[in-house]
C-alpha atoms as a PDB file:
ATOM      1  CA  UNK A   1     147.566 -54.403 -90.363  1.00  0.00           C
ATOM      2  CA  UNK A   2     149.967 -51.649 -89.082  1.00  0.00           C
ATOM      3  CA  UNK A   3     148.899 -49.287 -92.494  1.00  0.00           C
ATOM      4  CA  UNK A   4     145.229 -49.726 -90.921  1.00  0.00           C
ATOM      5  CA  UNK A   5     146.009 -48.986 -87.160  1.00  0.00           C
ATOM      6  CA  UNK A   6     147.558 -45.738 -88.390  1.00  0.00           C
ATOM      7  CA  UNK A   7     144.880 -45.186 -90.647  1.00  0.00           C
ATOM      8  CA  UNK A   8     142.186 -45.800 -87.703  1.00  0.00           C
ATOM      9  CA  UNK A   9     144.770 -43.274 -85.652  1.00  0.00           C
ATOM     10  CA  UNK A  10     144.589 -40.511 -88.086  1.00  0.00           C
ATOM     11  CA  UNK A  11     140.298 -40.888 -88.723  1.00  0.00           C
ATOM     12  CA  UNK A  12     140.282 -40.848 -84.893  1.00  0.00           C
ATOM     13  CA  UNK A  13     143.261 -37.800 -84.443  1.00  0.00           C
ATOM     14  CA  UNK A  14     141.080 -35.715 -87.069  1.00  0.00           C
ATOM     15  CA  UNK A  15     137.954 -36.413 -85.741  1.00  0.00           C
ATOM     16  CA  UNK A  16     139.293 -35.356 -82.446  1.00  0.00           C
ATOM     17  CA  UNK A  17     141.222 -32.088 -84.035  1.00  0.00           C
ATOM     18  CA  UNK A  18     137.881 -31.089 -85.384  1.00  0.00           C
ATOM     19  CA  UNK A  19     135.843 -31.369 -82.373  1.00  0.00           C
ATOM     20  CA  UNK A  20     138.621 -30.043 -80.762  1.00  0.00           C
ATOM     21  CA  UNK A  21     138.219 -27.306 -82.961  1.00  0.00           C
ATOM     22  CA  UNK A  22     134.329 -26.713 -82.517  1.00  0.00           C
ATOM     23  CA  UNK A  23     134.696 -26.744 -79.360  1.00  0.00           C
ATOM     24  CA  UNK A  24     137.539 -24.083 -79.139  1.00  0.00           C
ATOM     25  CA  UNK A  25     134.943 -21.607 -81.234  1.00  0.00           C
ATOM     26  CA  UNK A  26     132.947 -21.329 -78.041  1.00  0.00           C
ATOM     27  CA  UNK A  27     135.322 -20.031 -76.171  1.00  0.00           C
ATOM     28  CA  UNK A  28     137.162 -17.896 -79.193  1.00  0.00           C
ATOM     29  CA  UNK A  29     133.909 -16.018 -81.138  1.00  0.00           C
ATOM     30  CA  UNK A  30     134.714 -14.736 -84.463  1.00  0.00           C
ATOM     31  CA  UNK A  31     133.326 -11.574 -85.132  1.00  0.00           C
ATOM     32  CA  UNK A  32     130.108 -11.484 -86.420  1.00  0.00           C
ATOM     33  CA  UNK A  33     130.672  -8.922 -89.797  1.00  0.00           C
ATOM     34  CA  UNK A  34     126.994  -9.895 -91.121  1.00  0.00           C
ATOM     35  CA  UNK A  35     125.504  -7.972 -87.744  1.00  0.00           C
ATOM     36  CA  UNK A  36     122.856  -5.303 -88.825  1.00  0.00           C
ATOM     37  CA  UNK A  37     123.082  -1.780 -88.039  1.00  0.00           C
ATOM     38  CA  UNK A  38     122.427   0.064 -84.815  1.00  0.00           C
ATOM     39  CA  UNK A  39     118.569  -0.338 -83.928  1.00  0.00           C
ATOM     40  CA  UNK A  40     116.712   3.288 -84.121  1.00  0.00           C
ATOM     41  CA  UNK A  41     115.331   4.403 -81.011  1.00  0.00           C
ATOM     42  CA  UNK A  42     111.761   6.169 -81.055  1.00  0.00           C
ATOM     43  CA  UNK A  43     112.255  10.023 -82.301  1.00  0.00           C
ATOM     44  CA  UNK A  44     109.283  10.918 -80.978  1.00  0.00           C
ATOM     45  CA  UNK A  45     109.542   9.750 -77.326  1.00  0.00           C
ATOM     46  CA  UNK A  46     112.892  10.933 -77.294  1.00  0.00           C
ATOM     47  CA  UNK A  47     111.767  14.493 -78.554  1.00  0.00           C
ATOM     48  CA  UNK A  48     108.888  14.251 -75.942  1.00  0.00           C
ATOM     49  CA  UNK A  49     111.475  13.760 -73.038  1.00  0.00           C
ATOM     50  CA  UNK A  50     113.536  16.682 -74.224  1.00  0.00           C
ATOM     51  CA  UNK A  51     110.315  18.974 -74.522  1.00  0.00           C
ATOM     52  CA  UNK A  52     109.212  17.691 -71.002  1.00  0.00           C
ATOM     53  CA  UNK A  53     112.752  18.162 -69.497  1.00  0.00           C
ATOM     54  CA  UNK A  54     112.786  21.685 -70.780  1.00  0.00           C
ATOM     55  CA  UNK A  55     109.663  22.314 -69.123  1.00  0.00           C
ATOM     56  CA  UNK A  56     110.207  20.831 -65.885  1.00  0.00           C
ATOM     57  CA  UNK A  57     113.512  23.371 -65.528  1.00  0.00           C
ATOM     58  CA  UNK A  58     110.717  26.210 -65.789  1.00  0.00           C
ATOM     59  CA  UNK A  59     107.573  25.632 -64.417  1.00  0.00           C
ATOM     60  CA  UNK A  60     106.794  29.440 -64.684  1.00  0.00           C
ATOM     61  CA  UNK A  61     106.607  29.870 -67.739  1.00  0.00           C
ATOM     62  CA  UNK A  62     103.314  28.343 -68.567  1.00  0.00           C
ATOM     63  CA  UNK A  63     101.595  30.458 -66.401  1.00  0.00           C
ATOM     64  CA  UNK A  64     102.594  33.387 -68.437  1.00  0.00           C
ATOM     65  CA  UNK A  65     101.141  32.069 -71.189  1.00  0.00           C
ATOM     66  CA  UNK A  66     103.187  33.967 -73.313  1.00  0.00           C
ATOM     67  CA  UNK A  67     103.758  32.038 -76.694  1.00  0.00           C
ATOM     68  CA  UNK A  68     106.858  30.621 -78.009  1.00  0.00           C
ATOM     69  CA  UNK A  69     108.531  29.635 -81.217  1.00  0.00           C
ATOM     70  CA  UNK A  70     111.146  27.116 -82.488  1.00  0.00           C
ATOM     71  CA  UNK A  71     113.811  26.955 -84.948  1.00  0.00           C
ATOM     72  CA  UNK A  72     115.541  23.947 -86.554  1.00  0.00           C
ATOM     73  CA  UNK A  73     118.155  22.109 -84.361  1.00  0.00           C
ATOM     74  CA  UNK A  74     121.500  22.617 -86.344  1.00  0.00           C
ATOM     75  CA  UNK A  75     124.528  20.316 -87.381  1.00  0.00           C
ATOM     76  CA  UNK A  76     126.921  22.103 -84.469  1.00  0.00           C
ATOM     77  CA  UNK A  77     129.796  22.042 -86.830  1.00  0.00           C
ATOM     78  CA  UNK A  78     128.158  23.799 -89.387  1.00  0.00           C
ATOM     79  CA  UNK A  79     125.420  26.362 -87.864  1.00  0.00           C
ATOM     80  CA  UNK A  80     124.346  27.312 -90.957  1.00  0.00           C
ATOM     81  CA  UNK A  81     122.823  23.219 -92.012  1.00  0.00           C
ATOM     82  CA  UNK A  82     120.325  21.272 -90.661  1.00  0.00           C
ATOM     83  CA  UNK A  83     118.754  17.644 -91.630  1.00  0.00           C
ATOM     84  CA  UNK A  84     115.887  16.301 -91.716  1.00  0.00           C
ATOM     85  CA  UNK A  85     116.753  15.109 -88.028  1.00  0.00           C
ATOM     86  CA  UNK A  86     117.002  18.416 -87.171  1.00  0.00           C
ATOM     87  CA  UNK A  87     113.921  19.913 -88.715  1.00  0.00           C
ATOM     88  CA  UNK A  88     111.945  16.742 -87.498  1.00  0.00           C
ATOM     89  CA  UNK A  89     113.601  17.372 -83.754  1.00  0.00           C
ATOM     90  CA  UNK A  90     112.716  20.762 -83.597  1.00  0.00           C
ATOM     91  CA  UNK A  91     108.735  20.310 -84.954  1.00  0.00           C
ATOM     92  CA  UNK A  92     108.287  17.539 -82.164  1.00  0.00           C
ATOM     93  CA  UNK A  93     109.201  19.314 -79.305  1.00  0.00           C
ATOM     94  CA  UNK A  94     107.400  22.035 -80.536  1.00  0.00           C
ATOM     95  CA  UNK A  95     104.154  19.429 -80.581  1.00  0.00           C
ATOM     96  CA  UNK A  96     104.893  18.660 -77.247  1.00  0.00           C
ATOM     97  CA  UNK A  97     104.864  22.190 -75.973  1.00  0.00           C
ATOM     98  CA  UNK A  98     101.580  22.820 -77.882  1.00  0.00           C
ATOM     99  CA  UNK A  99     100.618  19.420 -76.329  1.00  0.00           C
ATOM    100  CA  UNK A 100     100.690  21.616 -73.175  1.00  0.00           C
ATOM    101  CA  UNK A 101      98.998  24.579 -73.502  1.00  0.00           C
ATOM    102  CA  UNK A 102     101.732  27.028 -74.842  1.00  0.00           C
ATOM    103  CA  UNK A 103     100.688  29.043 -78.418  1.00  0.00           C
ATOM    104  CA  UNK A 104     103.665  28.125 -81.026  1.00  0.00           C
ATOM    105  CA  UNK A 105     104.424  30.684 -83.609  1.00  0.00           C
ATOM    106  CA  UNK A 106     104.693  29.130 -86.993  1.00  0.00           C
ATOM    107  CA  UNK A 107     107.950  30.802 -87.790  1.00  0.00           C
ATOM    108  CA  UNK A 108     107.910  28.936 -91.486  1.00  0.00           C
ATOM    109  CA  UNK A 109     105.105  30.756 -92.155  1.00  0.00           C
ATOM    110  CA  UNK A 110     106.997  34.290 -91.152  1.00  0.00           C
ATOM    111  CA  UNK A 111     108.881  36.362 -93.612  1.00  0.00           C
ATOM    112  CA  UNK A 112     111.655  38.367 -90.819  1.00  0.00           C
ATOM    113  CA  UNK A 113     112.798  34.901 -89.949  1.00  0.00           C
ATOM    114  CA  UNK A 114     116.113  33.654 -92.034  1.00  0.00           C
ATOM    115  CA  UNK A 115     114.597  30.516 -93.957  1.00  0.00           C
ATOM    116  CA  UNK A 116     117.336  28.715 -95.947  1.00  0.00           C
ATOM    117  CA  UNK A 117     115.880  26.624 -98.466  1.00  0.00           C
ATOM    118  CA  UNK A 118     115.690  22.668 -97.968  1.00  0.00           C
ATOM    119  CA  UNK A 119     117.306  23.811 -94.265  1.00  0.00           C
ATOM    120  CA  UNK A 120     114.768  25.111 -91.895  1.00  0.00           C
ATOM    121  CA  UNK A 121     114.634  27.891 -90.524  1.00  0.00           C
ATOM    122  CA  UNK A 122     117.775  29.615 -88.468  1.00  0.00           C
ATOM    123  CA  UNK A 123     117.418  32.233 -85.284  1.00  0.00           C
ATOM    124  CA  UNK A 124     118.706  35.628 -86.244  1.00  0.00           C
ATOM    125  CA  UNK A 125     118.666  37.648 -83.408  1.00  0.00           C
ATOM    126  CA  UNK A 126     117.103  40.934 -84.663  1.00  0.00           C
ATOM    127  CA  UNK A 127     114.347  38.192 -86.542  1.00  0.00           C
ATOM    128  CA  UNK A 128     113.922  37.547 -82.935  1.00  0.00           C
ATOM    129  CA  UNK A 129     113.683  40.386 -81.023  1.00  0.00           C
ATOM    130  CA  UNK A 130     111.361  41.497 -83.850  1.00  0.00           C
ATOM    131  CA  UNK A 131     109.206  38.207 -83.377  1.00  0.00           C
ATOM    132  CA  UNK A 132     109.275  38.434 -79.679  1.00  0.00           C
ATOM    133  CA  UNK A 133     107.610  41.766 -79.931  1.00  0.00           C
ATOM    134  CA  UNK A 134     105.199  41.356 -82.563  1.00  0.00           C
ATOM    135  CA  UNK A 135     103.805  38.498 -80.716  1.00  0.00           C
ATOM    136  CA  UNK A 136     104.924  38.799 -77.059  1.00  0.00           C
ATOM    137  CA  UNK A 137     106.850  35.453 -77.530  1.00  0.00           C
ATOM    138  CA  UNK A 138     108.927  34.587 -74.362  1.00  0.00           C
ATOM    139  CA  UNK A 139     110.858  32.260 -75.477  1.00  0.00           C
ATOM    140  CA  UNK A 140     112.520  30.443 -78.291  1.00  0.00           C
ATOM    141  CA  UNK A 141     113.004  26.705 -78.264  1.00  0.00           C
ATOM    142  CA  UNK A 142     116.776  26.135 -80.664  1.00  0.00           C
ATOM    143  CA  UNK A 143     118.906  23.056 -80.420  1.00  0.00           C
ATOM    144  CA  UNK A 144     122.141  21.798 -81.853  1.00  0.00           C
ATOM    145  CA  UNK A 145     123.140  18.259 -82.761  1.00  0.00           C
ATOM    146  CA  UNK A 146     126.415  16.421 -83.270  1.00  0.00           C
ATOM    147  CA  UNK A 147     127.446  13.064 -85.512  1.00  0.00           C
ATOM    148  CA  UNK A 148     129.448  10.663 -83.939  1.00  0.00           C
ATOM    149  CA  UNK A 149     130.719   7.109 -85.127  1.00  0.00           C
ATOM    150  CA  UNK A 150     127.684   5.106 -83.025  1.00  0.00           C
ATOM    151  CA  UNK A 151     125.330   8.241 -81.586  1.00  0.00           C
ATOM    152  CA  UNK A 152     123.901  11.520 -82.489  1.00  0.00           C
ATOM    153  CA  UNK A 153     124.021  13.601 -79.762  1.00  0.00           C
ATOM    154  CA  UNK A 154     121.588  16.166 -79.078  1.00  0.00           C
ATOM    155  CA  UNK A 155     121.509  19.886 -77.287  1.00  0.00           C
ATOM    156  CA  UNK A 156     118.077  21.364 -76.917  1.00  0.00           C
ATOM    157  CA  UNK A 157     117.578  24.760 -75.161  1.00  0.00           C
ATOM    158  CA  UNK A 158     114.982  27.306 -73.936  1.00  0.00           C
ATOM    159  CA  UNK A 159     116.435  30.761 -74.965  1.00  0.00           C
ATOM    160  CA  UNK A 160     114.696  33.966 -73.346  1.00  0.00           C
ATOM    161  CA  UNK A 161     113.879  35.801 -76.534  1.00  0.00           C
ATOM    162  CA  UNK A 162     114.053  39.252 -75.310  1.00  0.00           C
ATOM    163  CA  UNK A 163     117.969  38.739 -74.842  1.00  0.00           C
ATOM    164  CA  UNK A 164     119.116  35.090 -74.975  1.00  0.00           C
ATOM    165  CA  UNK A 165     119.666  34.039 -71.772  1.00  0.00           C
ATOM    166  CA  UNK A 166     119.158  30.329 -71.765  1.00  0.00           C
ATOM    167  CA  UNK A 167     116.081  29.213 -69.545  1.00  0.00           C
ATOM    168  CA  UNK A 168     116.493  25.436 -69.912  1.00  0.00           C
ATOM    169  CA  UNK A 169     118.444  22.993 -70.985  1.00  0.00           C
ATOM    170  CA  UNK A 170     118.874  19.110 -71.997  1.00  0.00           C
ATOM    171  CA  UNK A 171     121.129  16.703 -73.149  1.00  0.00           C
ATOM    172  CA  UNK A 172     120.532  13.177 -75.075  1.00  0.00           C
ATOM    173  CA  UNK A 173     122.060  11.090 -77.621  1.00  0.00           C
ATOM    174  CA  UNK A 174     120.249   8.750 -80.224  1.00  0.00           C
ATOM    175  CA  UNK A 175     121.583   5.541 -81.481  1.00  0.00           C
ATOM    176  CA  UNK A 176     122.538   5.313 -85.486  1.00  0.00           C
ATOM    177  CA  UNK A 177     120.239   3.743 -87.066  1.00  0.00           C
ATOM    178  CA  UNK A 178     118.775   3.377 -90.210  1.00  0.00           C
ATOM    179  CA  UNK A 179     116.169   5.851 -89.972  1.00  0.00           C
ATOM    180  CA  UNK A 180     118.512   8.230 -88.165  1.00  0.00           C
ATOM    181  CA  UNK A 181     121.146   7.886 -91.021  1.00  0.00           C
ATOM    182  CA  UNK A 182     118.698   8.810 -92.970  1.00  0.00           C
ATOM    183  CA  UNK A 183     117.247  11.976 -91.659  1.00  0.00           C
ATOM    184  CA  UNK A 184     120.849  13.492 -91.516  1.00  0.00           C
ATOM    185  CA  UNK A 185     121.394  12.915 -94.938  1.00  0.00           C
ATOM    186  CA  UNK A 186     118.259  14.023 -96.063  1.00  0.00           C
ATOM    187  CA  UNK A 187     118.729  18.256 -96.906  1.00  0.00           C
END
């Protein structure tokens, strides 16, 4: 009888232990290593809101009317790359601006602009000068970017062609996502 009762105690001690147990995970989370990647946020909507935040800081402009151009957005640490996140940057905001009412020049389609293969296309400042008279162009829309561990952050700015004083500028980040992740590494 006494080998049962201390049988009975240890079926009941273990059952308690492992509810004791379950009940302890609650308050004592394990870390959940199967978690997916950081959710994208929407490129284009954020690329909109730097456009429109550029052109809220100079409402002048548009009545000039004078066109503008835009180069790729650049890996800050190494002015001379861009991505695919930076090409893709710098053609939406330049939508958005056409979006309302300025004239874009095409600068891919220019030969006096520096176009690095499989990088987009880079502001050279006598490419610029030269562009800003052949076509009156006010204004150049350029950008950097910067990779972090959870973020990209972003730097887009409204340069003053005829001699580079910045006009406008705004900052933003972008979560790491998939899409994101990809876009960098795409040359």
């Amino acid at each position: 009888m006494k080998t049962r009762s201390i049988k009975h105690l240890a079926a009941v001690l273990l059952i308690a232990f492992s509810l004791g147990i379950v009940g302890c995970a609650r308050w004592f989370p394990v870390p959940d290593t199967t978690r997916s990647a950081a959710a994208d946020s929407d490129l284009i909507l954020n690329s909109y809101l730097a456009a429109d935040a550029l052109l809220d800081q100079v409402p002048w402009l548009k009545a000039r009317r004078q066109p503008l151009l835009t180069a790729s957005f650049v890996n800050v640490n190494s002015l001379e790359n861009s991505s695919g996140m930076g090409r893709m940057i710098a053609e939406q905001i330049a939508s958005r601006f056409a979006q309302q009412g300025f004239t874009m020049i095409e600068v891919k389609l220019r030969n006096n602009l520096f176009i690095k293969e499989n990088a987009g296309e880079f502001v050279l400042s006598r490419s610029v000068k030269d562009i800003s008279e052949d076509h009156n162009v006010a204004a150049v829309i350029a950008g950097t970017y910067v990779v972090g561990r959870r973020s990209i952050y972003v730097n887009a700015r409204l340069i003053r062609a005829a001699d580079s004083l910045i006009l406008a500028a705004y900052d933003y980040s972008l979560p790491l996502g998939p899409d994101t992740r990809a876009l960098l590494a795409s040359q």
